[in-house]
N, C-alpha and C. Protein backbone atom coordinates (compact mmCIF):
# COMPACT_ATOMS: atom_id res chain seq x y z
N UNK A 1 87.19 77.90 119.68
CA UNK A 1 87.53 78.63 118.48
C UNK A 1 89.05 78.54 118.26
N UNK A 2 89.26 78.44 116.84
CA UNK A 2 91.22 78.07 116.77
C UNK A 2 91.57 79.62 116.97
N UNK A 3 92.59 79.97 117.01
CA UNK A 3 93.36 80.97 117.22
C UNK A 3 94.41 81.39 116.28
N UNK A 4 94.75 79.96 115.65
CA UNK A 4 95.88 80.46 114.74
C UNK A 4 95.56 79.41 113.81
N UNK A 5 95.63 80.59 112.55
CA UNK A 5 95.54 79.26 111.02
C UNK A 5 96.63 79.56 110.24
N UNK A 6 96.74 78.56 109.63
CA UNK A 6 97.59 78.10 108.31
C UNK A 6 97.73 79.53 107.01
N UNK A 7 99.14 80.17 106.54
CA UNK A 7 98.48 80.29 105.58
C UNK A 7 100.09 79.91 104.63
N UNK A 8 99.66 79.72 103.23
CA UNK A 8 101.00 79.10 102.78
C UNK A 8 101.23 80.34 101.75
N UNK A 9 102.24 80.87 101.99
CA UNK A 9 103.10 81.78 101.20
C UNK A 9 104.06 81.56 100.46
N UNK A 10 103.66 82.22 98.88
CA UNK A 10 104.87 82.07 97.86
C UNK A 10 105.78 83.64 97.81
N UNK A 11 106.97 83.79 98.32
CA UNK A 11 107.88 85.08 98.08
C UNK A 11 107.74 85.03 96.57
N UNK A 12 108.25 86.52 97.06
CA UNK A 12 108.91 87.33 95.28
C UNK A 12 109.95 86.17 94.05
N UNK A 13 110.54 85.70 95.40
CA UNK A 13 111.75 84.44 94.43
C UNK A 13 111.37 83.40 94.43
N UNK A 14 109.68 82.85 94.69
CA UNK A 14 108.96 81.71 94.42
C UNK A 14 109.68 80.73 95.35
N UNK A 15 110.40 81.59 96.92
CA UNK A 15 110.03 80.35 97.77
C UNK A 15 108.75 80.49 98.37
N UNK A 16 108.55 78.74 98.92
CA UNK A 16 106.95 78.98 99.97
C UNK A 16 107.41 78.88 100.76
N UNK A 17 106.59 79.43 101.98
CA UNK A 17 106.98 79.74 103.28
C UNK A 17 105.45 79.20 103.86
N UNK A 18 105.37 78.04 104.85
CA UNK A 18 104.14 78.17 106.01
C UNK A 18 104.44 79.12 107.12
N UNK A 19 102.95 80.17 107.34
CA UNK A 19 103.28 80.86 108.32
C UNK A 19 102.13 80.30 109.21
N UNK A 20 102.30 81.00 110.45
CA UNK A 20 100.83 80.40 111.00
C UNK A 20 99.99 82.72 111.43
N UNK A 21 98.92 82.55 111.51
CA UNK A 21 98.50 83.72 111.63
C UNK A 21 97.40 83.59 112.83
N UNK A 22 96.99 84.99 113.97
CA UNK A 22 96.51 85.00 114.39
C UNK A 22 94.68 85.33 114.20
N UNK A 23 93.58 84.95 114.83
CA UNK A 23 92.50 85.46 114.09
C UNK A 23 91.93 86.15 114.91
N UNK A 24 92.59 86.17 116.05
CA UNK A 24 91.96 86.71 117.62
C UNK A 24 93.05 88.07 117.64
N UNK A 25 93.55 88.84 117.00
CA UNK A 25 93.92 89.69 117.22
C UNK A 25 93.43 90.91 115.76
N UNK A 26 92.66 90.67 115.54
CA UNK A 26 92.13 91.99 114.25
C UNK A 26 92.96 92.22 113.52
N UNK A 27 93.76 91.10 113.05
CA UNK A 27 94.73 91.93 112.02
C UNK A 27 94.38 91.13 110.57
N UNK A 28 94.96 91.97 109.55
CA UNK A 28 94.60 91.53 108.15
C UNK A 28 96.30 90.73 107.43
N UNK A 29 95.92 90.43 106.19
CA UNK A 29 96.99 89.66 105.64
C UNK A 29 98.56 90.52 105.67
N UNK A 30 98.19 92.00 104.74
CA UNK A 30 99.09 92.44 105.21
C UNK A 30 100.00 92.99 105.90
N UNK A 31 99.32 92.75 107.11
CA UNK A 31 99.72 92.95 108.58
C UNK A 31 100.49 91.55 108.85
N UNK A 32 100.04 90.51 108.95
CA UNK A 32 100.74 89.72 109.25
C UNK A 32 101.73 89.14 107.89
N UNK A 33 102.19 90.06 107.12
CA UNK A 33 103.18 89.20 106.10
C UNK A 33 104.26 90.20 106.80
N UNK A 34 103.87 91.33 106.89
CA UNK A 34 104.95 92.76 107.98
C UNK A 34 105.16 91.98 108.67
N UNK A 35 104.63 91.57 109.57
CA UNK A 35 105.12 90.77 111.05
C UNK A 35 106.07 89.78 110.93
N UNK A 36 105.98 89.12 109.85
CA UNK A 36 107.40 88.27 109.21
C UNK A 36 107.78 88.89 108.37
N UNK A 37 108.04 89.62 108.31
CA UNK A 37 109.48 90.46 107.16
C UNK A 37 108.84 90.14 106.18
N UNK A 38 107.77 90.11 105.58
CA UNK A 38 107.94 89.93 104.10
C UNK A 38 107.71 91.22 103.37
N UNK A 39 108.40 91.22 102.26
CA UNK A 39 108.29 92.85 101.67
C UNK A 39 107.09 93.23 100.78
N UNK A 40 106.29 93.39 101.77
CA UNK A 40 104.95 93.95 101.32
C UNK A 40 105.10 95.54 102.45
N UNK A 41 105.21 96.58 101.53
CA UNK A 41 105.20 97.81 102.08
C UNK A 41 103.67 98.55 103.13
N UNK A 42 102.48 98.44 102.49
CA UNK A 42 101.70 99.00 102.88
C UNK A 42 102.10 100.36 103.29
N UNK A 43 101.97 100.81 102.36
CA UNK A 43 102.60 102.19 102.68
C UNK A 43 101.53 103.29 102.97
N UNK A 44 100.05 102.74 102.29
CA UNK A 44 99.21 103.84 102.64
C UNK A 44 98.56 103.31 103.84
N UNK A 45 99.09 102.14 104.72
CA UNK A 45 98.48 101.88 106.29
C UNK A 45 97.17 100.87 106.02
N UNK A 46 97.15 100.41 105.05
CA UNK A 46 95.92 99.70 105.11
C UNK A 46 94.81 99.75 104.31
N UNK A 47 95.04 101.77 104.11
CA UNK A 47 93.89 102.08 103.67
C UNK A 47 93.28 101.43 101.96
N UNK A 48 93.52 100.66 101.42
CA UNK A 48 93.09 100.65 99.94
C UNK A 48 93.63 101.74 99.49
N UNK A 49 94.62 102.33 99.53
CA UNK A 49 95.41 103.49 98.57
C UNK A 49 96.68 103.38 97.53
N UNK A 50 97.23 102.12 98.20
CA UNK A 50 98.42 102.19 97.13
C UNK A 50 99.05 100.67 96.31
N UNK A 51 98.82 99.70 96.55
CA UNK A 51 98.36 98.43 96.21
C UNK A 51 100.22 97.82 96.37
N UNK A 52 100.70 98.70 97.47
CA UNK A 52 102.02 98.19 97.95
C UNK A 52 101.50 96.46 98.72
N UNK A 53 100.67 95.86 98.70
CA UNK A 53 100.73 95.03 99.95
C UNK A 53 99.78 93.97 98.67
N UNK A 54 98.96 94.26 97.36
CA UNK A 54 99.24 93.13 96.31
C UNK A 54 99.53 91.81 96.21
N UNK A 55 98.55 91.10 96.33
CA UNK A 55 98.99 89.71 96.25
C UNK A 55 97.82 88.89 95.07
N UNK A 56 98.20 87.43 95.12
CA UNK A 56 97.94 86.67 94.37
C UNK A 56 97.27 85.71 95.06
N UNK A 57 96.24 85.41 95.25
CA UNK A 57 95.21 84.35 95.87
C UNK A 57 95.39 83.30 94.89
N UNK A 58 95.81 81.75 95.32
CA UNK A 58 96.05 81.10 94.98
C UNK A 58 95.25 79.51 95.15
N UNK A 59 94.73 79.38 96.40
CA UNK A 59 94.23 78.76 96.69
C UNK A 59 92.14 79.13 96.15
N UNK A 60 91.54 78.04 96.32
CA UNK A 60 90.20 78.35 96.59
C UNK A 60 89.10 78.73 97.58
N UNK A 61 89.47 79.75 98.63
CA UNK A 61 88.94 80.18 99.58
C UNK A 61 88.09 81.38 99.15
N UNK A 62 86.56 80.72 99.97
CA UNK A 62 85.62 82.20 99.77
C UNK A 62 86.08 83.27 100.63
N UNK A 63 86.46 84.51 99.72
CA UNK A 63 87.02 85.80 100.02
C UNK A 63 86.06 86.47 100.53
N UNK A 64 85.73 87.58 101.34
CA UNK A 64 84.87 88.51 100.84
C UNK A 64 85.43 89.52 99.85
N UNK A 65 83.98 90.37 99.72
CA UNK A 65 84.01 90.70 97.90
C UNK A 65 85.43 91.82 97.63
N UNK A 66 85.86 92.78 97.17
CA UNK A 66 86.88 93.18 96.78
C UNK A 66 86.02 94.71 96.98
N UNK A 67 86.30 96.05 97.75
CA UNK A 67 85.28 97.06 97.87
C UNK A 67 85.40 97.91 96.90
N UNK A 68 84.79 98.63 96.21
CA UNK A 68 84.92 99.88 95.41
C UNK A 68 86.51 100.38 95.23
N UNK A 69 86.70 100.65 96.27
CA UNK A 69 88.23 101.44 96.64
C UNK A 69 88.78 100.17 96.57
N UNK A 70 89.07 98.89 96.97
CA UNK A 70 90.14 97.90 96.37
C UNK A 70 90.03 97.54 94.78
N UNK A 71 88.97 98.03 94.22
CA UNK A 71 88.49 97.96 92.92
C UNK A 71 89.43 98.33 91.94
N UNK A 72 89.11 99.72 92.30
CA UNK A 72 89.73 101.03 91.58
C UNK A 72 91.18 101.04 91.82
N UNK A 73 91.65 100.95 92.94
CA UNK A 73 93.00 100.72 93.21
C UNK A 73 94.20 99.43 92.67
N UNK A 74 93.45 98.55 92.27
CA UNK A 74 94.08 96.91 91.66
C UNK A 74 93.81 97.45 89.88
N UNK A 75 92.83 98.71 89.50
CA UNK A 75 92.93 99.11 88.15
C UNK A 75 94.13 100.21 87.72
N UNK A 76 94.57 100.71 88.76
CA UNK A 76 96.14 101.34 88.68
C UNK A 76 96.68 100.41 88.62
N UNK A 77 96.62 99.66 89.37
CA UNK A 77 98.21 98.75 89.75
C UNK A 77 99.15 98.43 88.87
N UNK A 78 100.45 97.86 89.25
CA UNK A 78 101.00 97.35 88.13
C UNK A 78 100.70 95.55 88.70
N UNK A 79 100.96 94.34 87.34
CA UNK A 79 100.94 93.26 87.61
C UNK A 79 99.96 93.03 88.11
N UNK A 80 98.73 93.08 87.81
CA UNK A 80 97.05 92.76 88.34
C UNK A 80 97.14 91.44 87.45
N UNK A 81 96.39 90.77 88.17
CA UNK A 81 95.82 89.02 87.23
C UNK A 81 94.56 89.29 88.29
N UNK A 82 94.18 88.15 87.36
CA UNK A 82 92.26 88.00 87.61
C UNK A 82 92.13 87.45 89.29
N UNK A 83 93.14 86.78 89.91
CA UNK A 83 93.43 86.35 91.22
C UNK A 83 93.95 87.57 92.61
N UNK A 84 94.03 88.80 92.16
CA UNK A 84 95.17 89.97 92.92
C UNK A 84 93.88 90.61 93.51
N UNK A 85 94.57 90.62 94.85
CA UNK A 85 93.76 90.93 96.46
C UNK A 85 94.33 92.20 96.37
N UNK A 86 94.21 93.02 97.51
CA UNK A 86 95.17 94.05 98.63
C UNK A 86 95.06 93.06 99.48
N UNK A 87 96.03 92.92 100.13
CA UNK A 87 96.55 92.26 101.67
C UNK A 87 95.88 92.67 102.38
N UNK A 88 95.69 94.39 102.19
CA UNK A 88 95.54 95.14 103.53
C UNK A 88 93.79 94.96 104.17
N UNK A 89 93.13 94.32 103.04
CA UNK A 89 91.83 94.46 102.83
C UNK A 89 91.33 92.58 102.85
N UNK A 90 92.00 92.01 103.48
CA UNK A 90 91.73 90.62 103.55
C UNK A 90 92.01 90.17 105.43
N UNK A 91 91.29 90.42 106.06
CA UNK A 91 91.09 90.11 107.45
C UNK A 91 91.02 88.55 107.41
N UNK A 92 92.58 88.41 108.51
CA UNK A 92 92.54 87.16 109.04
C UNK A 92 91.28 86.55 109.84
N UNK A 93 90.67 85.27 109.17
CA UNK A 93 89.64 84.88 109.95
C UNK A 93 89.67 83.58 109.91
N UNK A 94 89.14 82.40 110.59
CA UNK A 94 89.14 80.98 110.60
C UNK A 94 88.50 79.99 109.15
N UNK A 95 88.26 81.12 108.26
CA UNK A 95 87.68 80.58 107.17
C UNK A 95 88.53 80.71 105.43
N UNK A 96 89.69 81.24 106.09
CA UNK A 96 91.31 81.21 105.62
C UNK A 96 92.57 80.28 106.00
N UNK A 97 92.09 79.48 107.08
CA UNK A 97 92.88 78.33 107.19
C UNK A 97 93.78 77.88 106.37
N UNK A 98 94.72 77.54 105.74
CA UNK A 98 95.31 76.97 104.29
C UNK A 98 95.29 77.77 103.22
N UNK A 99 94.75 79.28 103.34
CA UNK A 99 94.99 80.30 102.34
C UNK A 99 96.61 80.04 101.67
N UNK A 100 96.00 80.11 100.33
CA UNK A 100 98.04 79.77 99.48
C UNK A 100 97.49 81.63 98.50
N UNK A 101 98.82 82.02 98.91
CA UNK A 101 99.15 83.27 98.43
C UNK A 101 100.30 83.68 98.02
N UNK A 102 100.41 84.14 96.94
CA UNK A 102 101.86 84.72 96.42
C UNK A 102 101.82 86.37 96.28
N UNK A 103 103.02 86.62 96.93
CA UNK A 103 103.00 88.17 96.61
C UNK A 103 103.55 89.17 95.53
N UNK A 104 102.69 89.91 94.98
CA UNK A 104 103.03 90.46 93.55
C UNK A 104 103.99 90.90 93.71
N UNK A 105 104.84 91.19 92.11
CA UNK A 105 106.00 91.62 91.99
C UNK A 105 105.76 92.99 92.81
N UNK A 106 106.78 93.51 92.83
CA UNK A 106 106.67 95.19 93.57
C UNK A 106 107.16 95.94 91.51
N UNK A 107 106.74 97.17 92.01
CA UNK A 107 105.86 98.13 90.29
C UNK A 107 107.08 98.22 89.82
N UNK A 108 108.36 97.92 90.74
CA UNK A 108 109.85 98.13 89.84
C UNK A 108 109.81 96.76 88.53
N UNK A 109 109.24 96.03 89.09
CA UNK A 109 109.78 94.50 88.31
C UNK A 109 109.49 94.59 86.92
């Protein structure tokens, strides 16, 4: 089983960045964009509460589905497009390999 996949990141100032991510340690996207400094807050911890951690799925990878509570929460948001995840709610797994993601403006922009 691989251990670490690919995922390609676009910052706020439209640089890309390759990171590599773990899949053997339970963590989700916006856990590992924290782990490299990237400024995705997650401020409500994960929970689907505050859509600090917002991104842009870019690539064509089957997601799983988006839950009730990431639903409702991406219908507050600011800067939603038909492509916008929560980070916090996208578990690193081997079937994200080459995931390309950009992270939404933050609600000041």
């Amino acid at each position: 089983m691989k251990q670490d996949i690919t995922i390609h990141l676009t910052d706020r100032e439209g640089v890309t960045h390759t990171i590599e991510a773990p899949t053997d340690m339970a963590m989700n996207l916006m856990e590992v964009l924290k782990s490299y400094e990237f400024p995705v807050e997650g401020t409500c911890g994960g929970m689907a509460l505050c859509a600090s951690c917002q991104c842009y799925i870019t690539s064509d990878h089957a997601l799983n589905q988006p839950s009730e509570e990431e639903e409702a929460m991406l219908a507050e948001a600011f800067h939603v497009e038909d492509n916008s995840r929560l980070g916090c709610q996208l578990p690193i797994t081997e079937n994200l390999d080459g995931l390309c993601v950009t992270i939404a403006p933050d609600e000041d922009a």
